[in-house]
Protein backbone atom coordinates (compact mmCIF):
# COMPACT_ATOMS: atom_id res chain seq x y z
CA UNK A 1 -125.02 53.70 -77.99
CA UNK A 2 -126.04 50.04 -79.27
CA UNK A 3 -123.63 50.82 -82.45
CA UNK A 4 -121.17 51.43 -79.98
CA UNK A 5 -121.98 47.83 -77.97
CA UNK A 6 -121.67 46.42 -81.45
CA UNK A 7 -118.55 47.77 -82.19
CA UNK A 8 -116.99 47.59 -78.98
CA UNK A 9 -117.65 43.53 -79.46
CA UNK A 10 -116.74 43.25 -82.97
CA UNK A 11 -112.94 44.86 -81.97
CA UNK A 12 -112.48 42.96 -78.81
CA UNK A 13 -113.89 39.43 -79.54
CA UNK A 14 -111.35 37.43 -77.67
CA UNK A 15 -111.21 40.27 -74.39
CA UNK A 16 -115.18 39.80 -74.34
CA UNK A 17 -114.59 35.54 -75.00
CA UNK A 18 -112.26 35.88 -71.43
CA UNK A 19 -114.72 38.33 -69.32
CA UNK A 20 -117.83 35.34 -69.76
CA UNK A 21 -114.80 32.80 -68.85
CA UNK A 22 -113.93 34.74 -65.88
CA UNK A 23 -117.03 35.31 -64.73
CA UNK A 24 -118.47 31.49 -65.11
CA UNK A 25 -114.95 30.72 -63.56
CA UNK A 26 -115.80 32.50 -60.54
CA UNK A 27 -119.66 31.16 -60.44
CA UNK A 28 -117.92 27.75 -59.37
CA UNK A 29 -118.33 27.30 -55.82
CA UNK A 30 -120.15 30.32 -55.55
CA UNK A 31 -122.77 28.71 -53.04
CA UNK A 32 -119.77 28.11 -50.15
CA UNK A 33 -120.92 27.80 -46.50
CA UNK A 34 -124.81 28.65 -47.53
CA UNK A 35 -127.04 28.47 -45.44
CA UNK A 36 -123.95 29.29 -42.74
CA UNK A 37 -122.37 32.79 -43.66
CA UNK A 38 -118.68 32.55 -42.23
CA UNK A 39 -117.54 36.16 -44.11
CA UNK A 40 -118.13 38.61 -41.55
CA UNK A 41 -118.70 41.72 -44.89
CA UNK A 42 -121.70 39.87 -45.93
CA UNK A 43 -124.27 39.78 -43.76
CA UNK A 44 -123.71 43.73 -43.50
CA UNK A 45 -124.37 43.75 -47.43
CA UNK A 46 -127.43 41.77 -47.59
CA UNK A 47 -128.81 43.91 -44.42
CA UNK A 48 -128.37 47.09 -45.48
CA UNK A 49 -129.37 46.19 -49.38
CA UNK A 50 -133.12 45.19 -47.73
CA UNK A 51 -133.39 47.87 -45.74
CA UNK A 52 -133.01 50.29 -48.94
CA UNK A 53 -136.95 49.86 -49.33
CA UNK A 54 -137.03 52.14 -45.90
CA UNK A 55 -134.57 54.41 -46.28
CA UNK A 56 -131.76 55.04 -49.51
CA UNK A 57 -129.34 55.74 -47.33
CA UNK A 58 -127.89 52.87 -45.57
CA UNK A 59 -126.37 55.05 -42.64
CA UNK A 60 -122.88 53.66 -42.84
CA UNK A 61 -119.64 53.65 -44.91
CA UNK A 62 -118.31 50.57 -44.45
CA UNK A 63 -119.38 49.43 -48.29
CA UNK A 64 -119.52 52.11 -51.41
CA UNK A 65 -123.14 53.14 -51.53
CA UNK A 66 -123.18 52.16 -54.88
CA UNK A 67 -122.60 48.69 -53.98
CA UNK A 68 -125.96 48.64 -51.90
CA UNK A 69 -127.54 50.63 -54.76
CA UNK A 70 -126.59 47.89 -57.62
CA UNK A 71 -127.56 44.98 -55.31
CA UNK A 72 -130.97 46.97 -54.37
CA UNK A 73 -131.84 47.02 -58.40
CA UNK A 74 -131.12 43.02 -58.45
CA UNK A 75 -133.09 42.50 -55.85
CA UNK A 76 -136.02 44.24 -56.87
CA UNK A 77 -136.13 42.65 -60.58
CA UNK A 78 -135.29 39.08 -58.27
CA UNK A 79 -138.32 39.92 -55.54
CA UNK A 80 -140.94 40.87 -59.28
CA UNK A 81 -139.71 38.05 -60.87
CA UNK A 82 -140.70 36.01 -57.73
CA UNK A 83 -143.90 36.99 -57.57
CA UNK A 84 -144.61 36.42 -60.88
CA UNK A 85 -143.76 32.87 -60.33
CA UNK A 86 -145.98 32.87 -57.41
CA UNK A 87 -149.14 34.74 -59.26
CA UNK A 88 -148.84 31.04 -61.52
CA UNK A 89 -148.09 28.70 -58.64
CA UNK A 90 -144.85 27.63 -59.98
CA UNK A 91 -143.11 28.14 -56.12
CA UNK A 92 -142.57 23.91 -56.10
CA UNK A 93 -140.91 24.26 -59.28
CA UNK A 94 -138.51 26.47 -58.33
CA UNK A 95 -137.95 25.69 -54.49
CA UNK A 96 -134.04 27.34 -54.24
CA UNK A 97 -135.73 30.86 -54.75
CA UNK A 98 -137.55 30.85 -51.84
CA UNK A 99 -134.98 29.80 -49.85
CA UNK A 100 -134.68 33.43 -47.59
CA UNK A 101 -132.21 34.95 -46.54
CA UNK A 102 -129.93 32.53 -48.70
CA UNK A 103 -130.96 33.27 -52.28
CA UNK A 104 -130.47 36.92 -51.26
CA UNK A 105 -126.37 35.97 -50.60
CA UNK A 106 -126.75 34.39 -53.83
CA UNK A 107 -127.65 37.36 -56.11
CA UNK A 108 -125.03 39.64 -54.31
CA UNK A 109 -122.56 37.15 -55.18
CA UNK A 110 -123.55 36.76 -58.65
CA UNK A 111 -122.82 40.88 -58.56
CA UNK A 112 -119.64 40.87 -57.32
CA UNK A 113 -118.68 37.77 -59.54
CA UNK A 114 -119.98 40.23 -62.94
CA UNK A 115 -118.22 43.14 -61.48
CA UNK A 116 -115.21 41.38 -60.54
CA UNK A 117 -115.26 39.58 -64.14
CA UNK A 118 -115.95 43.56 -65.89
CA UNK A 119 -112.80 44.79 -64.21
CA UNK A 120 -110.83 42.61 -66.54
CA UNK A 121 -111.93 45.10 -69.36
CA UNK A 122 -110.03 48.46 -67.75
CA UNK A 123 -107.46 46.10 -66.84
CA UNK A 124 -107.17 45.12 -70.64
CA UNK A 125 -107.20 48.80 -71.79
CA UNK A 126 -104.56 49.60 -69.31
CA UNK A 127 -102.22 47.35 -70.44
CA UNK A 128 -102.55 47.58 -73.44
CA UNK A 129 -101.04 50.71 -73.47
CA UNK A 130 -97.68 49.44 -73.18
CA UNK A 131 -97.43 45.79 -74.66
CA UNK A 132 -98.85 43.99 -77.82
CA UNK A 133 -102.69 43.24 -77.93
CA UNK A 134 -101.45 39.22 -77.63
CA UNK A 135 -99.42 39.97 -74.54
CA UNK A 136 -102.26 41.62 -72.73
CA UNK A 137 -104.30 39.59 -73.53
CA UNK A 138 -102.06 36.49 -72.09
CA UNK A 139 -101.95 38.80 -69.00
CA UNK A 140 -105.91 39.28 -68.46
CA UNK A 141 -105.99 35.07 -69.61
CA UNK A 142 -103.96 34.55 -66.35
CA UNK A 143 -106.15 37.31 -63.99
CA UNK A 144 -108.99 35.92 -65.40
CA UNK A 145 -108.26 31.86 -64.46
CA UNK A 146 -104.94 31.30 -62.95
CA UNK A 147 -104.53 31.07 -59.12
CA UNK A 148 -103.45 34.42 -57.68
CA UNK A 149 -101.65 33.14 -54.97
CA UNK A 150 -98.08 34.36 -53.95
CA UNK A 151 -95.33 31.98 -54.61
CA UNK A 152 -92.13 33.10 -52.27
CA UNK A 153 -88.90 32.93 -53.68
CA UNK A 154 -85.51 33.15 -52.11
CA UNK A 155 -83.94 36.75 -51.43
CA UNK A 156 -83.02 38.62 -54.68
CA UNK A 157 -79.79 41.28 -53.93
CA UNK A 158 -80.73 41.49 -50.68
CA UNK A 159 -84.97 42.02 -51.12
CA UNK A 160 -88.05 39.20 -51.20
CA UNK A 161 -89.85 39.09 -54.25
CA UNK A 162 -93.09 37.34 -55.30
CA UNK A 163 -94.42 35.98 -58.77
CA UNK A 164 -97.83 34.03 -59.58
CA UNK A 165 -98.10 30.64 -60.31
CA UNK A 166 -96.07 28.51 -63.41
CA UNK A 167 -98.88 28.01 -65.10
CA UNK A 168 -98.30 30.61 -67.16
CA UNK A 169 -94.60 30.97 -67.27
CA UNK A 170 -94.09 29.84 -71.05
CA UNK A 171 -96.41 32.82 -72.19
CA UNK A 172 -95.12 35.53 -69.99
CA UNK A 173 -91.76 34.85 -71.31
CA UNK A 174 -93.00 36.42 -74.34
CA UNK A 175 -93.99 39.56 -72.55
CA UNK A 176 -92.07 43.37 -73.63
CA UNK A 177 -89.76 43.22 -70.61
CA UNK A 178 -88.43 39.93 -72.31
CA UNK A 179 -88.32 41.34 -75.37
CA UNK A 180 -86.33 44.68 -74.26
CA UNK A 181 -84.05 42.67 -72.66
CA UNK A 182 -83.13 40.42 -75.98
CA UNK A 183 -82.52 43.89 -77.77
CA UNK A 184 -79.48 44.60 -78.37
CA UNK A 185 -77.97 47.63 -76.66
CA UNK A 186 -75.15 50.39 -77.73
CA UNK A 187 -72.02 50.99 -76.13
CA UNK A 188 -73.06 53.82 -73.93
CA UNK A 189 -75.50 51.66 -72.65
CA UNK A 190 -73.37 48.71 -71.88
CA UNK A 191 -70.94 51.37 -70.09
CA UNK A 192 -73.32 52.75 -68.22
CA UNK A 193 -75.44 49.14 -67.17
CA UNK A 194 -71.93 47.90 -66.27
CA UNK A 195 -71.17 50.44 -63.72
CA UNK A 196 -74.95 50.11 -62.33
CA UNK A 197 -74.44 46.32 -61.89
CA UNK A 198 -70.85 46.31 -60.56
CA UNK A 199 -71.62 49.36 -57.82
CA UNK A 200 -75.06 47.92 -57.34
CA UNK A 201 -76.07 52.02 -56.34
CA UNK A 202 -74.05 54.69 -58.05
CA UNK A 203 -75.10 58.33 -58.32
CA UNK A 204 -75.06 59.94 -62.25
CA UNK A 205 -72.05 62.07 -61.31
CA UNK A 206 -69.84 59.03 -60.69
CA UNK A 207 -70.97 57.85 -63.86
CA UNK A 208 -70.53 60.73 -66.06
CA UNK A 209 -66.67 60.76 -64.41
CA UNK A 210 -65.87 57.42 -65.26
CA UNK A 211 -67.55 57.35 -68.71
CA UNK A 212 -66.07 61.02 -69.49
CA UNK A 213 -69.18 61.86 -70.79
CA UNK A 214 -72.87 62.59 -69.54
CA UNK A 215 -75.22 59.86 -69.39
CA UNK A 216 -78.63 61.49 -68.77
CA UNK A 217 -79.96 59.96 -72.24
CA UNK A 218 -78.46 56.63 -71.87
CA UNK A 219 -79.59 56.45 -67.67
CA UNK A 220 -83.50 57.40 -69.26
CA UNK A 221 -83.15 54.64 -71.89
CA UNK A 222 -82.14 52.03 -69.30
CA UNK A 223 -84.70 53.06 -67.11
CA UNK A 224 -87.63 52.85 -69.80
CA UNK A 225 -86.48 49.36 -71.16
CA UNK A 226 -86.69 48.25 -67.03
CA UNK A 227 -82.82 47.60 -66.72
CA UNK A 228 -82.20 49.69 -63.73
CA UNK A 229 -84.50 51.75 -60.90
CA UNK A 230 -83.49 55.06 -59.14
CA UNK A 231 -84.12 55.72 -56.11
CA UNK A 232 -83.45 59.22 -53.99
CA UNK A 233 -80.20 59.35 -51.99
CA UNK A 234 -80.63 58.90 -48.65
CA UNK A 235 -77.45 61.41 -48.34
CA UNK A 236 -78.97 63.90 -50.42
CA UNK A 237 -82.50 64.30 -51.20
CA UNK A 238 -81.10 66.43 -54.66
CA UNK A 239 -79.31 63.49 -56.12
CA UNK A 240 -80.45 59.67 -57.34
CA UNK A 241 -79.39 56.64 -57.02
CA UNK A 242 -79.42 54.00 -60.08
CA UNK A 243 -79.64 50.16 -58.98
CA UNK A 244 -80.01 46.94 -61.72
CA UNK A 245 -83.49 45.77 -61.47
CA UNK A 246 -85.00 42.41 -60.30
CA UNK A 247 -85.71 41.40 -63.71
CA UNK A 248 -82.53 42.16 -65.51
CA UNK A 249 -80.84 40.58 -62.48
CA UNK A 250 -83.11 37.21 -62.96
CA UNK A 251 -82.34 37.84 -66.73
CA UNK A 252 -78.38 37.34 -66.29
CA UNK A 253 -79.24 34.55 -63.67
CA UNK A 254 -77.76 35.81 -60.35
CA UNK A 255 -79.34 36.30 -57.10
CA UNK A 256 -77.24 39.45 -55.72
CA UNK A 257 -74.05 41.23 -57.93
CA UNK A 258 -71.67 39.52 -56.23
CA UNK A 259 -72.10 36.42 -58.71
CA UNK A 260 -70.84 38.49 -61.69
CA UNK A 261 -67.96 38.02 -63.14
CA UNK A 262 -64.47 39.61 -61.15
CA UNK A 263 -66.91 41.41 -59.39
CA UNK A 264 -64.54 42.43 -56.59
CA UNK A 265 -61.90 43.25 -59.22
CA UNK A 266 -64.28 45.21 -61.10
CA UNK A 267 -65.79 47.16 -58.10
CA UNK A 268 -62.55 47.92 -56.95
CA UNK A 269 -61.71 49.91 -59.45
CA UNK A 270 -65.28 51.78 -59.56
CA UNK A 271 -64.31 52.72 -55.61
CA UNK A 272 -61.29 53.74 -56.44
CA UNK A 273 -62.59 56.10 -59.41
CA UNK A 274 -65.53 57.62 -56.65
CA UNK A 275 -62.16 58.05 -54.13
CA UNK A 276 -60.52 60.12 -56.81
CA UNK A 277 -64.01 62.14 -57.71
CA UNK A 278 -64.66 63.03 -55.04
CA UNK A 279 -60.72 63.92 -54.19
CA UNK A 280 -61.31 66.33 -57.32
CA UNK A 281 -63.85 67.85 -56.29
CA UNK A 282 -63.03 68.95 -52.44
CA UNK A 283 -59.79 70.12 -54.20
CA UNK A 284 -61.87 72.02 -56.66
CA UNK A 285 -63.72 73.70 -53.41
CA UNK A 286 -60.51 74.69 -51.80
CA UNK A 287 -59.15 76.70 -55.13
């Protein structure tokens, strides 16, 4: 186990460097509104925690038991410690911790703050599954010490969408969705995006018609690189529906399809191609 610790911190180094930063981040401020308590979760917390030295089971489920658990072990090392001061008369020393219930909300906040802080790590681990080890850890840099707040942003084809803050803009610009959409794509794909963009909802069949050829592969490899999102038709449950994402959308710099090029030119002729599929095929069902 400690060559394990050891390791684990010699391979992430920098992810370790932003977990202390996050957490002494989050200490700032971290005595608000003491001795007044204005979060209504809180008082429940520090409660129930105390009353763990009569009874391990708090008798409600408003918190994780675990929670209450955790804090209970903090508190018992804080209440020892205490008294230790207090066998060597060192209480005027050290006036805040006797400062009850207050230095109580204290220590549960100092637990939330390291758990809160430790969640970066699985956070990490996740995303680093699918980008570089320097984009994730730009992404747990901007969890760990960038306001979260939503920033609106005017309607995008038709839906609201929300991003962080600007602060880090110039680094998530280098993220893998960027990337995938710099790469260069085939002819098939092209085809295919153009369709998507142009009908702004298209099933695969009118696709495959108007391509002559099928497009499974090329509709998966558009949906992996995050060019376009299906969705199930609300005509029939069997069939999808393939839309141009928010981000390549944003990419080409347009707010809705409509701004693209001859769009009504170009969607014309896409309706009248569905118009003569599905001609085809009711013909086809009357032979």
């Amino acid at each position: 186990m400690r060559n394990f610790g050891f390791k684990f911190l010699r391979q992430n180094k920098e992810l370790v460097l932003l977990v202390v930063l996050a957490f002494f981040i989050r200490l700032i401020g971290i005595s608000h509104s003491l001795p007044f308590v204005y979060n209504v979760d809180e008082p429940t917390v520090v409660r129930s925690t105390i009353m763990l030295r009569e009874s391990l089971n708090p008798g409600h489920f408003d918190w994780p038991h675990f929670y209450y658990y955790i804090n209970g072990i903090f508190y018992s090392v804080f209440v020892l410690f205490r008294a230790l001061l207090g066998f060597f008369k060192l209480q005027n020393v050290f006036p805040v911790l006797w400062q009850d219930p207050e230095v109580f909300y204290l220590i549960s906040r100092v637990v939330t703050t390291i758990f809160a802080s430790l969640t970066l790590i699985p956070v990490y681990k996740s995303i680093r599954l699918f980008l570089s080890k320097q984009n994730s850890l730009l992404t747990v840099l901007n969890l760990s010490s960038a306001p979260q707040r939503p920033v609106p942003l005017p309607p995008l084809n038709g839906l609201f969408r929300w991003i962080t803050s600007k602060l880090f803009g110039a680094a998530a610009k280098n993220l893998s969705l960027k990337e995938e959409l710099n790469k260069e794509l085939s002819k098939a794909s092209l085809e295919t995006l153009s369709i998507i963009l142009y009908k702004n909802g298209v099933g695969r069949s009118l696709i495959d018609y108007i391509r002559g050829v099928n497009s499974s592969f090329t509709l998966r490899a558009l949906s992996i690189r995050g060019l376009i999102e299906k969705s199930i038709d609300k005509e029939d449950s069997r069939r999808y529906i393939y839309k141009p994402t928010f981000e390549l959308l944003s990419f080409m710099g347009v707010k809705s399809v409509e701004e693209l090029p001859d769009y009504e030119l170009v969607n014309k002729s896409i309706e009248t191609a569905q118009e003569n599929l599905v001609s085809e095929l009711e013909n086809d069902e009357n032979f």
